[in-house]
C-alpha atoms as a PDB file:
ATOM      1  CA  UNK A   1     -20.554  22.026   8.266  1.00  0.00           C
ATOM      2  CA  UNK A   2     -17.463  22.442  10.805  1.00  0.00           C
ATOM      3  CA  UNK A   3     -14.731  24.896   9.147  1.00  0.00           C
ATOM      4  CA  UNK A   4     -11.715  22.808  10.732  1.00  0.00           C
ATOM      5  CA  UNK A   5     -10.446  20.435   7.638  1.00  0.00           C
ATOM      6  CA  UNK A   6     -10.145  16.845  10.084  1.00  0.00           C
ATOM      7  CA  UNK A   7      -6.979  14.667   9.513  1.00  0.00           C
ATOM      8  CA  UNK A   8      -8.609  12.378   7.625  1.00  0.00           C
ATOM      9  CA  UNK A   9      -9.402  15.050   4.414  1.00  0.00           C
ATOM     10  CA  UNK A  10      -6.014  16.259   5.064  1.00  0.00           C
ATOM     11  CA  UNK A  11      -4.858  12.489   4.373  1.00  0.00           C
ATOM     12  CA  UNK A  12      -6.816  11.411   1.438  1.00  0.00           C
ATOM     13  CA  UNK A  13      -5.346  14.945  -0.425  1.00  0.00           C
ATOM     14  CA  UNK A  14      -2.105  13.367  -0.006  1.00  0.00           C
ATOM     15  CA  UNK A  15      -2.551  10.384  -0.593  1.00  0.00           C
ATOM     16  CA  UNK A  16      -4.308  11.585  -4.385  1.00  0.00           C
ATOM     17  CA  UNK A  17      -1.562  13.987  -5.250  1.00  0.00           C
ATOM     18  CA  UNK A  18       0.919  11.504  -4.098  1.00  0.00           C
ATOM     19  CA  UNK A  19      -1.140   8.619  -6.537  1.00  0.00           C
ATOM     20  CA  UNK A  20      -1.560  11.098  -9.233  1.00  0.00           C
ATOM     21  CA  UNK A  21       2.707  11.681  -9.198  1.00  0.00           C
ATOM     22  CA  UNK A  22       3.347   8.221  -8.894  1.00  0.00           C
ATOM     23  CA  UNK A  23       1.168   7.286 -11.938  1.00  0.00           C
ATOM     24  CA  UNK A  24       2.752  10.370 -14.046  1.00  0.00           C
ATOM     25  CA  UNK A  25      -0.821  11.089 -14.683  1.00  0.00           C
ATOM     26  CA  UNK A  26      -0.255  14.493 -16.927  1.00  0.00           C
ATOM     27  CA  UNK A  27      -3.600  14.605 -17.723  1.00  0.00           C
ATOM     28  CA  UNK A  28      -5.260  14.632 -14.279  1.00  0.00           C
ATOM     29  CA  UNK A  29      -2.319  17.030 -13.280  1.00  0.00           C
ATOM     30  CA  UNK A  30      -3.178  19.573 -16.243  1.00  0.00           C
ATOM     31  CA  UNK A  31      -7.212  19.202 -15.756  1.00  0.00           C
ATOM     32  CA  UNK A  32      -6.859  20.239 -11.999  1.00  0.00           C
ATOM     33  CA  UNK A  33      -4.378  22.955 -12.919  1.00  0.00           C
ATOM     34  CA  UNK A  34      -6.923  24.393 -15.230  1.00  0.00           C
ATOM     35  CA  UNK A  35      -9.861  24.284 -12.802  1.00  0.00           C
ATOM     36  CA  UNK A  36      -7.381  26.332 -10.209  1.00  0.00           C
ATOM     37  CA  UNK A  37      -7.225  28.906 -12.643  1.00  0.00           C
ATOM     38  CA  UNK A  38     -11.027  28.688 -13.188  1.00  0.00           C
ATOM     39  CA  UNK A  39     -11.829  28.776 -10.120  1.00  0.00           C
ATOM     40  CA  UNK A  40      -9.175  30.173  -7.886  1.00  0.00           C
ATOM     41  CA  UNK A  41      -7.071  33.117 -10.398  1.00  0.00           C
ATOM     42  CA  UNK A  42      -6.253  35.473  -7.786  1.00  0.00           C
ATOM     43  CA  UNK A  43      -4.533  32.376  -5.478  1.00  0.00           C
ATOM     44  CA  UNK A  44      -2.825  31.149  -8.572  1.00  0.00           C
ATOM     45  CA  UNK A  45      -1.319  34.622  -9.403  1.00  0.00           C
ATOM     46  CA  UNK A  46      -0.221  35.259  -5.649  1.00  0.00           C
ATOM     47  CA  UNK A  47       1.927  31.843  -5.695  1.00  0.00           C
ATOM     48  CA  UNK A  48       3.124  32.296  -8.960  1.00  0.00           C
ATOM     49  CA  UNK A  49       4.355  35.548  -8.116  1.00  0.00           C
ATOM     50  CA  UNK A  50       6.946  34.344  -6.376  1.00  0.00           C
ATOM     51  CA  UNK A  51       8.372  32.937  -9.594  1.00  0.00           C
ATOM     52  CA  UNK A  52       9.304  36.411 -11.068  1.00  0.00           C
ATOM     53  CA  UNK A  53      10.538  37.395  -7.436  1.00  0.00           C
ATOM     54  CA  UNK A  54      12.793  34.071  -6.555  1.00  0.00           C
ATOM     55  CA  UNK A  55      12.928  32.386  -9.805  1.00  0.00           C
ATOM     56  CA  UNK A  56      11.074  29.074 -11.180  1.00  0.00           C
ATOM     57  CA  UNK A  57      12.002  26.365  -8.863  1.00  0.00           C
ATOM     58  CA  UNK A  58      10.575  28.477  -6.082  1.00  0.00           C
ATOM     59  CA  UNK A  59       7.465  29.840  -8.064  1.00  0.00           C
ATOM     60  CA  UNK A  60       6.667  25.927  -8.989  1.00  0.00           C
ATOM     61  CA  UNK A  61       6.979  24.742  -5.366  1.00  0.00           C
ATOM     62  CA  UNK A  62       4.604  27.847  -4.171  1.00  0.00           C
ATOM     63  CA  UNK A  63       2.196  26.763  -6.538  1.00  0.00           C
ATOM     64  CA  UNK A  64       2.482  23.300  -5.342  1.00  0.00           C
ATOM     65  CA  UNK A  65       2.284  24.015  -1.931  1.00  0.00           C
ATOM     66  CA  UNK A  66      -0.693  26.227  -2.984  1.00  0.00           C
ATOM     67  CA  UNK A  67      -2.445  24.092  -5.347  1.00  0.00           C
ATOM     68  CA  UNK A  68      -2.210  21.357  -2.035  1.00  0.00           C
ATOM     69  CA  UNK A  69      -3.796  23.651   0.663  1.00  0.00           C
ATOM     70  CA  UNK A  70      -6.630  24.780  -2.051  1.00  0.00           C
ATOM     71  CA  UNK A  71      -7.087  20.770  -2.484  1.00  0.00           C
ATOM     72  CA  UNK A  72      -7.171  19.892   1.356  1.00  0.00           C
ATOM     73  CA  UNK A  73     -10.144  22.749   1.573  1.00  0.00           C
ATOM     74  CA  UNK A  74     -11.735  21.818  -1.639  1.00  0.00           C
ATOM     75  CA  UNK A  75     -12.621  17.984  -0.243  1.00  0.00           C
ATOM     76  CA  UNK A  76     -14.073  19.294   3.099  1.00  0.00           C
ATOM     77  CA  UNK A  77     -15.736  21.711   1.132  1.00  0.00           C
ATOM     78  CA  UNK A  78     -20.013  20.178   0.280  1.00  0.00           C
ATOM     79  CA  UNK A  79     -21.521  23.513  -0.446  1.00  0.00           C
ATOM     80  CA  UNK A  80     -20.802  23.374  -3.983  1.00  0.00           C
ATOM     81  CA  UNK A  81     -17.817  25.564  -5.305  1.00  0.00           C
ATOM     82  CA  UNK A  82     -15.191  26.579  -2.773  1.00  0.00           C
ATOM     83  CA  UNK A  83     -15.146  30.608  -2.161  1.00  0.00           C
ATOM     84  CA  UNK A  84     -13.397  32.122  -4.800  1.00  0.00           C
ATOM     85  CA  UNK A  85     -10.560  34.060  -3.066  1.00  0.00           C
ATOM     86  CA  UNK A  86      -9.661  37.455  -3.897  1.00  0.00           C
ATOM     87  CA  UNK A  87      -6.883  39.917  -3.489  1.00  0.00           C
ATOM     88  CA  UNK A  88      -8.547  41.425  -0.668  1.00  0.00           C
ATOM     89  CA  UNK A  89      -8.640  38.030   1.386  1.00  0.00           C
ATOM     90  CA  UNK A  90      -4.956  37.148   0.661  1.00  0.00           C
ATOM     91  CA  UNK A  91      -4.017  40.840   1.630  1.00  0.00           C
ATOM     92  CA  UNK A  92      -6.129  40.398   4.943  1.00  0.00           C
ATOM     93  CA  UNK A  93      -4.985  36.960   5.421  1.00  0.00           C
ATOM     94  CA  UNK A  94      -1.064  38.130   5.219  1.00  0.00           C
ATOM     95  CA  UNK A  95      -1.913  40.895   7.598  1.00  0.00           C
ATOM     96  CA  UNK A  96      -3.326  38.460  10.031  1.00  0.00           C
ATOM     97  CA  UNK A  97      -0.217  36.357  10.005  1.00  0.00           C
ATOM     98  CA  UNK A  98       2.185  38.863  10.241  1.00  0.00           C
ATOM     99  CA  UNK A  99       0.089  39.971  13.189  1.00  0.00           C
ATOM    100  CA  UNK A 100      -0.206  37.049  14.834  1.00  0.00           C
ATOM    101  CA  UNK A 101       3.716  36.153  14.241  1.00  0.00           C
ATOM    102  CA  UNK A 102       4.397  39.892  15.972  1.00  0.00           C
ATOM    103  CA  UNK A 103       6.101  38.771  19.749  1.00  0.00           C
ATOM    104  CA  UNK A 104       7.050  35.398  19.482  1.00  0.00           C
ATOM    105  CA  UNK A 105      10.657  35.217  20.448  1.00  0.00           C
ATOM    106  CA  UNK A 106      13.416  33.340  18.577  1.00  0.00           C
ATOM    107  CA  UNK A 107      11.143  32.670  16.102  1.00  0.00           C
ATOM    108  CA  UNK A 108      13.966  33.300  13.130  1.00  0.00           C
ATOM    109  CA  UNK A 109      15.781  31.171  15.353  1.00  0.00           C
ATOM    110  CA  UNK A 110      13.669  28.231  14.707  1.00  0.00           C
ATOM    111  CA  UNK A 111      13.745  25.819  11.809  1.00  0.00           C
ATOM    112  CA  UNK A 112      11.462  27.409   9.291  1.00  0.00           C
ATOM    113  CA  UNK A 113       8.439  24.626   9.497  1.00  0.00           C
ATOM    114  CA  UNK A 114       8.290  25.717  13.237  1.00  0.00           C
ATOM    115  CA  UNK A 115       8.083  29.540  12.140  1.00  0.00           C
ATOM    116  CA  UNK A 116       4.127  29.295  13.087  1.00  0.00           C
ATOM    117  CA  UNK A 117       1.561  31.210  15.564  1.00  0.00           C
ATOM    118  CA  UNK A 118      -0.064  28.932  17.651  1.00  0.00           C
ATOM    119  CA  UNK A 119      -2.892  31.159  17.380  1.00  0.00           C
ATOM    120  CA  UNK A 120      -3.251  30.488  13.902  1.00  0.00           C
ATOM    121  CA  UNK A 121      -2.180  26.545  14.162  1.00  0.00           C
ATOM    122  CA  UNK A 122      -5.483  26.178  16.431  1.00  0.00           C
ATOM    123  CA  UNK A 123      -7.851  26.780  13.515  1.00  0.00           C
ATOM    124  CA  UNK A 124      -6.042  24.594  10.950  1.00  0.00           C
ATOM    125  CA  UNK A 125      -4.305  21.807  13.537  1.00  0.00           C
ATOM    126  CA  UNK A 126      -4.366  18.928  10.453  1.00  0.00           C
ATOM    127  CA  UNK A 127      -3.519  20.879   7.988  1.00  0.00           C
ATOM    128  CA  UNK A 128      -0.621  23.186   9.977  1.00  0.00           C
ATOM    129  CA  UNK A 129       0.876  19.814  10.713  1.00  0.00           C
ATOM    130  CA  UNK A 130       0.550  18.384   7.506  1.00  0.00           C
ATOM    131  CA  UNK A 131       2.681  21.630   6.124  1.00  0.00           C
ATOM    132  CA  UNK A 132       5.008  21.298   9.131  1.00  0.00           C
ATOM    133  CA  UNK A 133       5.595  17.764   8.190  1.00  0.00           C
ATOM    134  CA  UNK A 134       5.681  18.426   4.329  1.00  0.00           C
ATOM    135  CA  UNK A 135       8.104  21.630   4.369  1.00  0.00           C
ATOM    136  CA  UNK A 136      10.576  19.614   6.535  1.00  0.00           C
ATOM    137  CA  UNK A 137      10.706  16.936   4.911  1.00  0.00           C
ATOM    138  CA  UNK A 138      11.427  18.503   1.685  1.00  0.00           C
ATOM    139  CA  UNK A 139      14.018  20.735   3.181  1.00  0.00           C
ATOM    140  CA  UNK A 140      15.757  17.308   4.503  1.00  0.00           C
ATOM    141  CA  UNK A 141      15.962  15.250   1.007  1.00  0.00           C
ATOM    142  CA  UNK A 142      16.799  18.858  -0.867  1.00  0.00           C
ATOM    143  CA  UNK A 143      13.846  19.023  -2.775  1.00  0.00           C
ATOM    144  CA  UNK A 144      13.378  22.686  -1.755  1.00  0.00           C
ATOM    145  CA  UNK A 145      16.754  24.401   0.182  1.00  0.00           C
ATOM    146  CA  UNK A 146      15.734  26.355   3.386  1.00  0.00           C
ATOM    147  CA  UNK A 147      15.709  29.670   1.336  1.00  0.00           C
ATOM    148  CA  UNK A 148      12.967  28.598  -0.848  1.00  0.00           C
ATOM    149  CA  UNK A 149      11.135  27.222   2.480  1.00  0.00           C
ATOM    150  CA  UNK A 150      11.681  30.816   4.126  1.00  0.00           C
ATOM    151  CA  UNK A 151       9.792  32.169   1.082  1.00  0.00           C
ATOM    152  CA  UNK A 152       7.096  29.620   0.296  1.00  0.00           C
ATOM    153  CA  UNK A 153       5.764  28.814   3.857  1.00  0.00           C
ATOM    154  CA  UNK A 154       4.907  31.660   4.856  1.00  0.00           C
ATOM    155  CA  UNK A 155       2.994  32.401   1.752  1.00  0.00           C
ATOM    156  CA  UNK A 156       0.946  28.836   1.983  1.00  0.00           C
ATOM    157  CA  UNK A 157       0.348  30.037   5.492  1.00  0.00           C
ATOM    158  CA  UNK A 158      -1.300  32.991   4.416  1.00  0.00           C
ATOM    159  CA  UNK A 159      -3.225  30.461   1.982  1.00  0.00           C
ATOM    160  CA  UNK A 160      -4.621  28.823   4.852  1.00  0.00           C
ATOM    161  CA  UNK A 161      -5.951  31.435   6.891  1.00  0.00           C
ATOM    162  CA  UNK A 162      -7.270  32.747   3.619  1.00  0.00           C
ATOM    163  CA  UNK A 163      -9.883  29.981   2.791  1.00  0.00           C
ATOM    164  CA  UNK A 164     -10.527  29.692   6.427  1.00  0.00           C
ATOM    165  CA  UNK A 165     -11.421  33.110   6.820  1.00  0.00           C
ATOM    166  CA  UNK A 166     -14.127  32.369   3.933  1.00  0.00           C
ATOM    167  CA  UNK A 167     -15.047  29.378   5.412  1.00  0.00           C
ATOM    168  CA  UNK A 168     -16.282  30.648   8.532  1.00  0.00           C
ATOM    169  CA  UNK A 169     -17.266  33.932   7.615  1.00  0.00           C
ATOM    170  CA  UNK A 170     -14.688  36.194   9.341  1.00  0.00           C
ATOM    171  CA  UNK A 171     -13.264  37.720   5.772  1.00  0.00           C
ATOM    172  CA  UNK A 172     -16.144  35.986   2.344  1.00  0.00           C
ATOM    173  CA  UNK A 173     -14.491  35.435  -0.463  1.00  0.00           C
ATOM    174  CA  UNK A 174     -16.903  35.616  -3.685  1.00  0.00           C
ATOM    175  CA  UNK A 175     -19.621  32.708  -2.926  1.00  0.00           C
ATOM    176  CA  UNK A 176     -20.840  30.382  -5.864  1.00  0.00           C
ATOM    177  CA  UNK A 177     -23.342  32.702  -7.485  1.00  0.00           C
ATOM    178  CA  UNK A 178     -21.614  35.491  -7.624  1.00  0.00           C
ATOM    179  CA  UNK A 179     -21.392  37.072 -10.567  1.00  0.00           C
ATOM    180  CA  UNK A 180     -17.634  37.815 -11.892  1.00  0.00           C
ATOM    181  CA  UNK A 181     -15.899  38.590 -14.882  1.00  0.00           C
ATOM    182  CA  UNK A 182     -15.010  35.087 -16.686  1.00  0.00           C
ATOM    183  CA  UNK A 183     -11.250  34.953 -17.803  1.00  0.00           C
ATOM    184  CA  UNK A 184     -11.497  34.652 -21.836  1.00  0.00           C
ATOM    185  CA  UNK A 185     -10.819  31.259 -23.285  1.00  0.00           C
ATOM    186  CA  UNK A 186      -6.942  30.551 -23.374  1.00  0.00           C
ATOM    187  CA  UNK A 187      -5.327  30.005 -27.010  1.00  0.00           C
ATOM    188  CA  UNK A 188      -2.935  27.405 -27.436  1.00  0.00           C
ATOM    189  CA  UNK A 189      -0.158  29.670 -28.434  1.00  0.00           C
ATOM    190  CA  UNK A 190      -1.174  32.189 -25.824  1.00  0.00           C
ATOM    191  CA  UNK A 191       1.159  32.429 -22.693  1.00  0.00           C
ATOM    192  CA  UNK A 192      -0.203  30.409 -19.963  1.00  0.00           C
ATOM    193  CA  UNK A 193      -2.268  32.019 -17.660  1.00  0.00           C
ATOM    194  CA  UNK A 194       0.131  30.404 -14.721  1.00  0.00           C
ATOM    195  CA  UNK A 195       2.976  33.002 -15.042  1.00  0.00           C
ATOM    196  CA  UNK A 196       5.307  30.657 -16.546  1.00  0.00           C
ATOM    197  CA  UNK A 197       6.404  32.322 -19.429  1.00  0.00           C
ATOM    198  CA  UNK A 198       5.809  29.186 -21.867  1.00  0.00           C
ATOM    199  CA  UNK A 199       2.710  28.967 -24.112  1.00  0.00           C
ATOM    200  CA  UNK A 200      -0.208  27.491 -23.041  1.00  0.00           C
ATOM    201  CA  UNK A 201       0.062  24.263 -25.292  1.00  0.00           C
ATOM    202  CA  UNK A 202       3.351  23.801 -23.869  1.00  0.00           C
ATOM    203  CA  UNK A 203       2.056  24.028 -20.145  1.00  0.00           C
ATOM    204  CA  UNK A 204      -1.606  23.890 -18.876  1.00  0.00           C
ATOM    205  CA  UNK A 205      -2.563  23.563 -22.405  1.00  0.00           C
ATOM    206  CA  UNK A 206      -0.366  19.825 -22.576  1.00  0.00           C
ATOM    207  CA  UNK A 207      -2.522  16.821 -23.179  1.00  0.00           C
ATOM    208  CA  UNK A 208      -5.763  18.396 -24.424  1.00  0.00           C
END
């Protein structure tokens, strides 16, 4: 199986999270939030981190944006359960950026959806220009202002090269089979294991 995500994955994850908003489908929402925190705990706690660093509406749109790139992977993905990313991959995967960012002139310069390396672009081209697309469109109607884009794009970046890097081999995350710890079961009155600050029944934990 090819590690380059094709246009056509990157479309139908659109399309389903754009469905799934349309039909206010809380349910659906909350199921796949819980499986990301299943499945993918160290990616959900590196986006939400952002929340206690630049406040909600920037901690819920790096989740977002997170939650999307995890998707776009997770359809390509046949071999079972997507590599489980750690904090070692997103701290590799943020050096790699930043690395491959290092020379490019007048990039601050640049509207932030064009703050990419090509190098990096190459691996991902459907789902960089998905993002692109995405981030500036957002920034456009105001659903995000360009600060919250200079923080959150860069992050989903990292996101990308992350679960690439697993794909292909360069940096594994923790295969299906692995053994790990399991997280202990959530109570409803328990703060939700998202960061938010609300309880569980009152978040992740709505609609069961």
């Amino acid at each position: 199986m090819s590690n380059l995500v094709p246009e056509s994955d990157v479309q139908s994850t659109i399309d389903a999270f754009t469905k799934l908003d349309a039909a206010g489908d809380k349910r659906a929402i909350n199921k796949m939030a819980r499986r990301l925190g299943k499945e993918q705990p160290a990616l959900l706690a590196f986006a939400a981190k952002h929340r206690d660093d630049h406040g909600e509406k920037v901690g819920e749109a790096a989740v977002f944006y997170g939650t999307l790139v995890w998707a776009m992977f997770d359809r390509h993905w046949t071999a079972g359960t997507l590599p489980r990313l750690t904090e070692d991959n997103l701290e590799q995967a943020t050096e790699e950026r930043n690395n491959a960012l290092e020379g490019i002139e007048g990039l601050d310069d640049k509207p932030v959806h064009e703050r990419v390396a090509p190098a990096l672009v190459e691996r991902q081209p459907a789902i960089y220009a998905k993002l692109q697309e995405l981030i500036a469109e957002d920034v456009k109607e105001e659903a995000i202002t360009v600060e919250c884009a200079e923080v959150i794009f860069p992050s989903t970046q990292v996101v990308v090269e992350a679960f690439d890097a697993a794909f292909d081999g360069r940096r594994r995350g923790e295969r299906q089979g692995t053994i790990v710890r399991e997280q202990p079961k959530v109570g409803r009155n328990e703060p939700c294991p998202c960061g938010s600050g609300k309880k569980y029944k009152k978040c992740h934990g709505a609609g069961e």
